[in-house]
PDB file of N, CA and C in Angstrom:
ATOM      1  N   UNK A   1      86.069  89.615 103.274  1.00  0.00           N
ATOM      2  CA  UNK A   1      86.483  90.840 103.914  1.00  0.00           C
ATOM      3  C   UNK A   1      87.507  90.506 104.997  1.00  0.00           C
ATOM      4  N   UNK A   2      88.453  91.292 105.053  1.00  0.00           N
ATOM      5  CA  UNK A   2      89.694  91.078 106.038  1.00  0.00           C
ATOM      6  C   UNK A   2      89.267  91.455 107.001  1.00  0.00           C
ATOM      7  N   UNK A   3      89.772  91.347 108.514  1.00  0.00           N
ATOM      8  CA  UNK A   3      89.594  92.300 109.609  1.00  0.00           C
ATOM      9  C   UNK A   3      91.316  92.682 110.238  1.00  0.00           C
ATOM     10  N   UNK A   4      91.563  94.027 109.895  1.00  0.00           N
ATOM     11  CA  UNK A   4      92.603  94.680 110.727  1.00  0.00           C
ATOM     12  C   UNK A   4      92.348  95.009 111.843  1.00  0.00           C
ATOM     13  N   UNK A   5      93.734  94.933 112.471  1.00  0.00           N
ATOM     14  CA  UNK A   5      93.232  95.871 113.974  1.00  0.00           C
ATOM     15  C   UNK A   5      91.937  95.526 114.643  1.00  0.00           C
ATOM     16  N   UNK A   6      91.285  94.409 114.464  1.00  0.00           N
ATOM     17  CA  UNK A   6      89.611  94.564 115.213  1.00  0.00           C
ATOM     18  C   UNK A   6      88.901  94.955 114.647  1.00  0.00           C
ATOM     19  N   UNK A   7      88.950  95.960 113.404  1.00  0.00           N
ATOM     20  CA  UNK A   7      87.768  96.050 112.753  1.00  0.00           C
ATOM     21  C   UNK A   7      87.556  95.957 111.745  1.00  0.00           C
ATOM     22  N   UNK A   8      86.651  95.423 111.132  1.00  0.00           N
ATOM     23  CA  UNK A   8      86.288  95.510 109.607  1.00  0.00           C
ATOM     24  C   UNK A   8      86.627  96.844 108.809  1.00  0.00           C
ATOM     25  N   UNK A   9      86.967  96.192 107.864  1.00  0.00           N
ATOM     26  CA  UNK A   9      87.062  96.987 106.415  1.00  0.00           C
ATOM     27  C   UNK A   9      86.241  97.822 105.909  1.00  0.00           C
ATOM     28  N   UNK A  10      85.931  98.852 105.837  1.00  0.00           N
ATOM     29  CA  UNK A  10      84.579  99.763 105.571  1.00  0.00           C
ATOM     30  C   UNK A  10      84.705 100.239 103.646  1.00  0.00           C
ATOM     31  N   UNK A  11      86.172 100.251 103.409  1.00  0.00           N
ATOM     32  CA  UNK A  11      85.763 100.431 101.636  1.00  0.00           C
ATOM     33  C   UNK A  11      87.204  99.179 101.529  1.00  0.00           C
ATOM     34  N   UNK A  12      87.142  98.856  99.876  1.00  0.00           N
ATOM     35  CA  UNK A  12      88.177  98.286  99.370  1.00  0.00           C
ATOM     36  C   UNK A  12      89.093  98.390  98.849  1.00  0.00           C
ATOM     37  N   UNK A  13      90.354  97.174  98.787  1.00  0.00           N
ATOM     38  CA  UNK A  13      91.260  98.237  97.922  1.00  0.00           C
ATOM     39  C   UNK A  13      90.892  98.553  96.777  1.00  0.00           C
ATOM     40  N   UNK A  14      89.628  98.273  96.140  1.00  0.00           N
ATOM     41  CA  UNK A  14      89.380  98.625  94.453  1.00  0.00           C
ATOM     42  C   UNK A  14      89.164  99.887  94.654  1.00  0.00           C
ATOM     43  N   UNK A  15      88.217 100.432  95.789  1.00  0.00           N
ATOM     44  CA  UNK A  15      87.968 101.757  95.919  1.00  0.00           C
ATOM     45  C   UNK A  15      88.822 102.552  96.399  1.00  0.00           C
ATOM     46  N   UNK A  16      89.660 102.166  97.223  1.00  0.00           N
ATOM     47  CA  UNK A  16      91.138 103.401  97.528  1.00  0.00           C
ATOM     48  C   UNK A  16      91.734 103.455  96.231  1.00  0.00           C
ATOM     49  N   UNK A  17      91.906 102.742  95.420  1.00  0.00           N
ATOM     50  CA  UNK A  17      92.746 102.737  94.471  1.00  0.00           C
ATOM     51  C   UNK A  17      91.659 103.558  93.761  1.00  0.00           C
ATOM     52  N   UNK A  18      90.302 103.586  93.421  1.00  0.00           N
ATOM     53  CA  UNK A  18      89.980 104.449  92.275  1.00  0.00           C
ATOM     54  C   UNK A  18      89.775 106.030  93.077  1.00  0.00           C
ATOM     55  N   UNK A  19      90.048 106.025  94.297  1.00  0.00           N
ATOM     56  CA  UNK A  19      90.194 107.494  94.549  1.00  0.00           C
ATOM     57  C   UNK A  19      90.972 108.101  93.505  1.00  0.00           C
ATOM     58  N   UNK A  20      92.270 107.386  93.443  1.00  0.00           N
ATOM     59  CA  UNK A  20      93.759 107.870  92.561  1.00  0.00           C
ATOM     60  C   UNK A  20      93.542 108.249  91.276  1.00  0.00           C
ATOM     61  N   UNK A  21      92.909 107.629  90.837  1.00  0.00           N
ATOM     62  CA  UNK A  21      92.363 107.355  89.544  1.00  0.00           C
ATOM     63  C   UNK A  21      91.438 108.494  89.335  1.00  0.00           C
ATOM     64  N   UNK A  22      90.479 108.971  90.060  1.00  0.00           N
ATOM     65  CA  UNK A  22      89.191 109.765  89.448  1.00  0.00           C
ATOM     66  C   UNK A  22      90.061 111.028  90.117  1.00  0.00           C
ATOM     67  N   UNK A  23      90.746 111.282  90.583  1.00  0.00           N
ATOM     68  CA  UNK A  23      91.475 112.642  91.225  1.00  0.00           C
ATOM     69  C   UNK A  23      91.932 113.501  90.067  1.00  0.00           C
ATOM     70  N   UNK A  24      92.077 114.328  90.426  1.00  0.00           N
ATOM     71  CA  UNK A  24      92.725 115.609  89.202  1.00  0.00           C
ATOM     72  C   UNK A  24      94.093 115.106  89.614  1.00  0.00           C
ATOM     73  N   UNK A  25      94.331 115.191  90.648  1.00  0.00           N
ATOM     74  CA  UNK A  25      95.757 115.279  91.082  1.00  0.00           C
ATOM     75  C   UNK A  25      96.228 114.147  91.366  1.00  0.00           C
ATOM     76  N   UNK A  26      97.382 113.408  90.344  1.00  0.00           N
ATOM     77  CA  UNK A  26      97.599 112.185  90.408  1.00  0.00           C
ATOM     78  C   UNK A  26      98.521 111.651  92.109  1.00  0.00           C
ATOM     79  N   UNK A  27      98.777 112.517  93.028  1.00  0.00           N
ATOM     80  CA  UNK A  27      99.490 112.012  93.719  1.00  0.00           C
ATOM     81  C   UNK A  27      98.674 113.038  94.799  1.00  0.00           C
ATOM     82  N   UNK A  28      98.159 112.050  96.046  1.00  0.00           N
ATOM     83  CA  UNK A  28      97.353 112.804  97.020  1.00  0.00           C
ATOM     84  C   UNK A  28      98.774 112.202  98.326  1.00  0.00           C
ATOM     85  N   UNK A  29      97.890 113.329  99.374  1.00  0.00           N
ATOM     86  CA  UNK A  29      98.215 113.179 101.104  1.00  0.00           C
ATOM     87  C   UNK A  29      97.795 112.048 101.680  1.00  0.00           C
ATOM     88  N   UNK A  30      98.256 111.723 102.677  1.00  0.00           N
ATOM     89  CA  UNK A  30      97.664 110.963 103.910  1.00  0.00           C
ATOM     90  C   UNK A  30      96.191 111.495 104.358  1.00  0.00           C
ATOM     91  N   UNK A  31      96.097 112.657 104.593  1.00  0.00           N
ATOM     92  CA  UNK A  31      95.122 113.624 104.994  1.00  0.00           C
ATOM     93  C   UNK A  31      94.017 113.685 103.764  1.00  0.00           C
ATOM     94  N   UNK A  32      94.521 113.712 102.935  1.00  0.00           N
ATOM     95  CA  UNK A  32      93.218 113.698 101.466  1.00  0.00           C
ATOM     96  C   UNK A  32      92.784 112.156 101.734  1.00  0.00           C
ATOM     97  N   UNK A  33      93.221 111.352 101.395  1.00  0.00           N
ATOM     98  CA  UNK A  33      92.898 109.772 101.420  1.00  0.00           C
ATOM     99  C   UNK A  33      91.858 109.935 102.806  1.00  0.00           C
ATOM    100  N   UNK A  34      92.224 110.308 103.811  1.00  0.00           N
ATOM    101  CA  UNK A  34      91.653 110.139 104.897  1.00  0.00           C
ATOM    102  C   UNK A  34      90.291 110.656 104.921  1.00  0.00           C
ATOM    103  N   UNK A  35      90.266 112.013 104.476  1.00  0.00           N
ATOM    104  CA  UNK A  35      88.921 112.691 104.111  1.00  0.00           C
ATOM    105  C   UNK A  35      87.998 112.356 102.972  1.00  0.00           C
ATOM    106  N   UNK A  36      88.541 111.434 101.935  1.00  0.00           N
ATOM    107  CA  UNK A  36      88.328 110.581 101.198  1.00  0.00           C
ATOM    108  C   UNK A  36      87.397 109.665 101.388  1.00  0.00           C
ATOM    109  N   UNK A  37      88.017 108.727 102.411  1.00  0.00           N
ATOM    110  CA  UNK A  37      87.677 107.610 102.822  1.00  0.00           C
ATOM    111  C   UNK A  37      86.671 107.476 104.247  1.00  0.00           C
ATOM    112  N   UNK A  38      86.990 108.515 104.993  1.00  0.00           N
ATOM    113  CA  UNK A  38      86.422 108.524 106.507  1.00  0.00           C
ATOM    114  C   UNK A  38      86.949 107.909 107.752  1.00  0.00           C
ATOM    115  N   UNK A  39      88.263 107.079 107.262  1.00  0.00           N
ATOM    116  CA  UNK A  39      88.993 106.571 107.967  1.00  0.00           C
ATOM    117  C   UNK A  39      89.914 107.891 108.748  1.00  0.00           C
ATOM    118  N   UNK A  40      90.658 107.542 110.007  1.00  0.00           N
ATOM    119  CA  UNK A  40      91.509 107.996 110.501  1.00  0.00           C
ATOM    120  C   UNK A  40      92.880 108.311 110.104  1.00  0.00           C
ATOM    121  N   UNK A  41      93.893 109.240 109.962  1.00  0.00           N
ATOM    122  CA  UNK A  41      95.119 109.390 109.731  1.00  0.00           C
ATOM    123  C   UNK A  41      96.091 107.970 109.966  1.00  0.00           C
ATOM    124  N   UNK A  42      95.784 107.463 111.068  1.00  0.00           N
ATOM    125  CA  UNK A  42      96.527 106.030 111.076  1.00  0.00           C
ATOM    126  C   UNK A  42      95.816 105.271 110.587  1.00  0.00           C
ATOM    127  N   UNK A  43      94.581 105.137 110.607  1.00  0.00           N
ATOM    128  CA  UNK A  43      93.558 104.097 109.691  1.00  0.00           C
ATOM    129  C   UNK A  43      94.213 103.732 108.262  1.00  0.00           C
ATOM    130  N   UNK A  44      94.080 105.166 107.694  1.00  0.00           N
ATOM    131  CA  UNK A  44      94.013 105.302 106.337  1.00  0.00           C
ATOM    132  C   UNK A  44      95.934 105.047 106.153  1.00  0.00           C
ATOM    133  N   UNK A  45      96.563 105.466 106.966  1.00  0.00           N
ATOM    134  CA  UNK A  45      98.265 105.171 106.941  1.00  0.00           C
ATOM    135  C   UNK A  45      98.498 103.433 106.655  1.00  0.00           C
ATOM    136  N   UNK A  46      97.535 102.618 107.390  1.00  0.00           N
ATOM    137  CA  UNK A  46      97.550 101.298 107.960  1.00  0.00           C
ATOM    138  C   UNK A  46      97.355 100.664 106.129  1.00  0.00           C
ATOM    139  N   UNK A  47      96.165 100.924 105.783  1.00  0.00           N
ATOM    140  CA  UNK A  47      95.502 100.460 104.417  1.00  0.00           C
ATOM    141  C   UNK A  47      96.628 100.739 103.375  1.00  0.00           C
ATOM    142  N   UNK A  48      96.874 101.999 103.193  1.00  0.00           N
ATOM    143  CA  UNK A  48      98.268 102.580 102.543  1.00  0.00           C
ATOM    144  C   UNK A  48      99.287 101.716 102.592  1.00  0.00           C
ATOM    145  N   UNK A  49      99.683 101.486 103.540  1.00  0.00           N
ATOM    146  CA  UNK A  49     101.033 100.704 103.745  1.00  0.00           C
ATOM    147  C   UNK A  49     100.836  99.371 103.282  1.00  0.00           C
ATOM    148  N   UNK A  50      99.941  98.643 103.518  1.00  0.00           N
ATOM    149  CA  UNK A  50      99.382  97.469 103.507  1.00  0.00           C
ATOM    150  C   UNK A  50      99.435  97.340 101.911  1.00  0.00           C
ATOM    151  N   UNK A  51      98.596  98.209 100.977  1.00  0.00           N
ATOM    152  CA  UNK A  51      98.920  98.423  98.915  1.00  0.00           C
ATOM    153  C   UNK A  51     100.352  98.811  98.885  1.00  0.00           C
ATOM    154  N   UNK A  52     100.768  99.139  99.905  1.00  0.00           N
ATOM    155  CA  UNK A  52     102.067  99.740  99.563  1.00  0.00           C
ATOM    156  C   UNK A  52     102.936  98.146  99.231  1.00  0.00           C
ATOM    157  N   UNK A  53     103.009  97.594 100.338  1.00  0.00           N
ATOM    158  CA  UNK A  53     103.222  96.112 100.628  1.00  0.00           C
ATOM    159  C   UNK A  53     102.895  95.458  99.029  1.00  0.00           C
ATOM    160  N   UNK A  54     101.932  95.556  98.520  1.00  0.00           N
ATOM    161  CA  UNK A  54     101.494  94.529  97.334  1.00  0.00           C
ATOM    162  C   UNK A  54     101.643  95.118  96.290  1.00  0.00           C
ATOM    163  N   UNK A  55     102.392  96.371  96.346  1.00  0.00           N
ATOM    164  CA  UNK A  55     102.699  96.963  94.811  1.00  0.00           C
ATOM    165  C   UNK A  55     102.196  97.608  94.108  1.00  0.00           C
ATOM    166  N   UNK A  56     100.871  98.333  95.099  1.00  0.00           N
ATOM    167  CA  UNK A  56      99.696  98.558  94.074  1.00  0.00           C
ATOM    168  C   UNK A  56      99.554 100.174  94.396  1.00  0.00           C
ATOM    169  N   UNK A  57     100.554 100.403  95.305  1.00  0.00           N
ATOM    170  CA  UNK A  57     100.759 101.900  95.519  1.00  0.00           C
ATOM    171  C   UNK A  57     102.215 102.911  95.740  1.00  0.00           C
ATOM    172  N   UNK A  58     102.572 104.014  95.439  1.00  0.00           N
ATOM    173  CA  UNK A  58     103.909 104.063  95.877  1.00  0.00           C
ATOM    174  C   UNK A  58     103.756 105.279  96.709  1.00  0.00           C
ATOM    175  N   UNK A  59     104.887 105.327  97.165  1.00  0.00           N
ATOM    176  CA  UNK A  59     105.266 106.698  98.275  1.00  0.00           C
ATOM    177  C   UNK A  59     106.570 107.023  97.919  1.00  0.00           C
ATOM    178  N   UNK A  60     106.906 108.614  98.647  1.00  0.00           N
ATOM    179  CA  UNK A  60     107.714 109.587  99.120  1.00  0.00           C
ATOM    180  C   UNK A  60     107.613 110.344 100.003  1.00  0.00           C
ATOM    181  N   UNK A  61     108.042 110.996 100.760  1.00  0.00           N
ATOM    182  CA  UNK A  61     108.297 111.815 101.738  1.00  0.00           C
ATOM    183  C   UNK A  61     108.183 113.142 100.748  1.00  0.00           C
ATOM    184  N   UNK A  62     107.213 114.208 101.583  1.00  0.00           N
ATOM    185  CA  UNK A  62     107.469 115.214 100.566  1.00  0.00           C
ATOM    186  C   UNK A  62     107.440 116.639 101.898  1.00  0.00           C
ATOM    187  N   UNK A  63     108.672 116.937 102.607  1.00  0.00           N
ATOM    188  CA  UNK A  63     108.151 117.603 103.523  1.00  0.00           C
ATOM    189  C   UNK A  63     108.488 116.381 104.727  1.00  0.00           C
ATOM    190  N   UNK A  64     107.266 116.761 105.487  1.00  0.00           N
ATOM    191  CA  UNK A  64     107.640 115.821 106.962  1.00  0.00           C
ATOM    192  C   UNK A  64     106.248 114.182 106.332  1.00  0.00           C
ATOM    193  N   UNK A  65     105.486 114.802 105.438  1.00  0.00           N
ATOM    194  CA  UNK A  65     104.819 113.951 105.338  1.00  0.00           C
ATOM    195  C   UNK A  65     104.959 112.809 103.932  1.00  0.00           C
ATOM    196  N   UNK A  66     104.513 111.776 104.044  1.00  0.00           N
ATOM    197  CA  UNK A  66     105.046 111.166 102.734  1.00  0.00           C
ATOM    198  C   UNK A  66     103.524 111.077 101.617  1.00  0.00           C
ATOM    199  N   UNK A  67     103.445 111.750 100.333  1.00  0.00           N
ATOM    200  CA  UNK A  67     102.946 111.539  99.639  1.00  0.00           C
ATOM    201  C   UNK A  67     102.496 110.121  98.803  1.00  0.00           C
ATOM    202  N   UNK A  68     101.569 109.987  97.872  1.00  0.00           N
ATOM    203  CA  UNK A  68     100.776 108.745  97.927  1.00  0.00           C
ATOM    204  C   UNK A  68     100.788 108.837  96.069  1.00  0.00           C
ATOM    205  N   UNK A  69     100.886 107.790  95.283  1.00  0.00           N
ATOM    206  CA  UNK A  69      99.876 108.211  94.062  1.00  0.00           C
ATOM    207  C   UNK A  69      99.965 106.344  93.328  1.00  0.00           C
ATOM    208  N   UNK A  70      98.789 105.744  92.609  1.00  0.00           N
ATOM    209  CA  UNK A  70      98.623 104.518  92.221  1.00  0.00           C
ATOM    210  C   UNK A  70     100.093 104.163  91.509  1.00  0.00           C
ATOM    211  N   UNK A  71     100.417 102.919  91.875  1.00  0.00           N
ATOM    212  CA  UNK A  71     101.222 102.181  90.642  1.00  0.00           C
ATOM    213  C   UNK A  71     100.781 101.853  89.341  1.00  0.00           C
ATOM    214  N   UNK A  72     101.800 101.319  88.484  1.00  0.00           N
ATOM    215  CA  UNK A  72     101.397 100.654  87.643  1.00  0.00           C
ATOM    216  C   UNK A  72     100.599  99.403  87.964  1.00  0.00           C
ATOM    217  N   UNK A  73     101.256  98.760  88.463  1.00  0.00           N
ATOM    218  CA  UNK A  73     100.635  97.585  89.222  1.00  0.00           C
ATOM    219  C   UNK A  73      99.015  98.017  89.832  1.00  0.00           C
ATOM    220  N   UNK A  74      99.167  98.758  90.363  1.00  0.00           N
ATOM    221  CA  UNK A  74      97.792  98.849  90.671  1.00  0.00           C
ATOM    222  C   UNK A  74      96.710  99.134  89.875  1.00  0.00           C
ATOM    223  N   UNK A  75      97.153 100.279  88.662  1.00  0.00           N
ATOM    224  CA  UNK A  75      96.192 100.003  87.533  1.00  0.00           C
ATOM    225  C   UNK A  75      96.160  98.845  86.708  1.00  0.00           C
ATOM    226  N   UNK A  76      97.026  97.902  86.911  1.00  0.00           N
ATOM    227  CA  UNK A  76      96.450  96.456  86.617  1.00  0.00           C
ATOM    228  C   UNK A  76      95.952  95.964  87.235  1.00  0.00           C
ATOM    229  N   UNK A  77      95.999  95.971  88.529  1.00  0.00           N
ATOM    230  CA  UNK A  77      94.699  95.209  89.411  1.00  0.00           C
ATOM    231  C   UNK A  77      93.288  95.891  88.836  1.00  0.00           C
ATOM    232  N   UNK A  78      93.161  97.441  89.088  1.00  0.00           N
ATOM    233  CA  UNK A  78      92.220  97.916  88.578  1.00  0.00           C
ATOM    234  C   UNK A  78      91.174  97.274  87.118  1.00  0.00           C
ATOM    235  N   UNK A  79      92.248  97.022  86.659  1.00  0.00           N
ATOM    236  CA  UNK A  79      91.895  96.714  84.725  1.00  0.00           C
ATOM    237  C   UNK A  79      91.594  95.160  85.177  1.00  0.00           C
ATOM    238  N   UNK A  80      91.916  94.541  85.386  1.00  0.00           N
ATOM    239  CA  UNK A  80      91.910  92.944  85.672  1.00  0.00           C
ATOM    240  C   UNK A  80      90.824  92.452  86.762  1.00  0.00           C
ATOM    241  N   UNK A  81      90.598  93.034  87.804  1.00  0.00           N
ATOM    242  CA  UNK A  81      89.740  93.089  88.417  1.00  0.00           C
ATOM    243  C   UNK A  81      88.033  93.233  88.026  1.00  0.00           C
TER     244      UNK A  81
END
């Protein structure tokens, strides 16, 4: 388990990533992930960025906020994992 910021990790990336996955809606918010997860708006921004970093997630700006939805890459981690 990693520690960001001071604190431990409370879910993984296997499990942020299967949020994406079990969703109706292939491309969620900052704010969904967050309510998701239980993490904070920057919490959950921090983790995001971080899959974003390893390929396993992508973004856009949609509005003032930037939207979220799995890579390819990340459903290979998923499958391989």
């Amino acid at each position: 388990m990693r520690i960001m910021a001071g604190r431990k990790e409370t879910i993984s990336d296997r499990e942020i990533l299967e949020i994406f996955r079990s969703s109706s809606d292939p491309i969620l918010t900052t704010s969904e992930l967050a309510d998701e997860t239980d993490f904070s708006l920057n919490g959950i921004r921090k983790r995001l960025d971080s899959l974003e970093e390893r390929d396993l997630v992508r973004k856009k700006k949609a509005g003032n906020s930037p939207v979220w939805w799995i890579s390819d890459e990340g459903e290979m981690f998923l499958e391989n994992e």
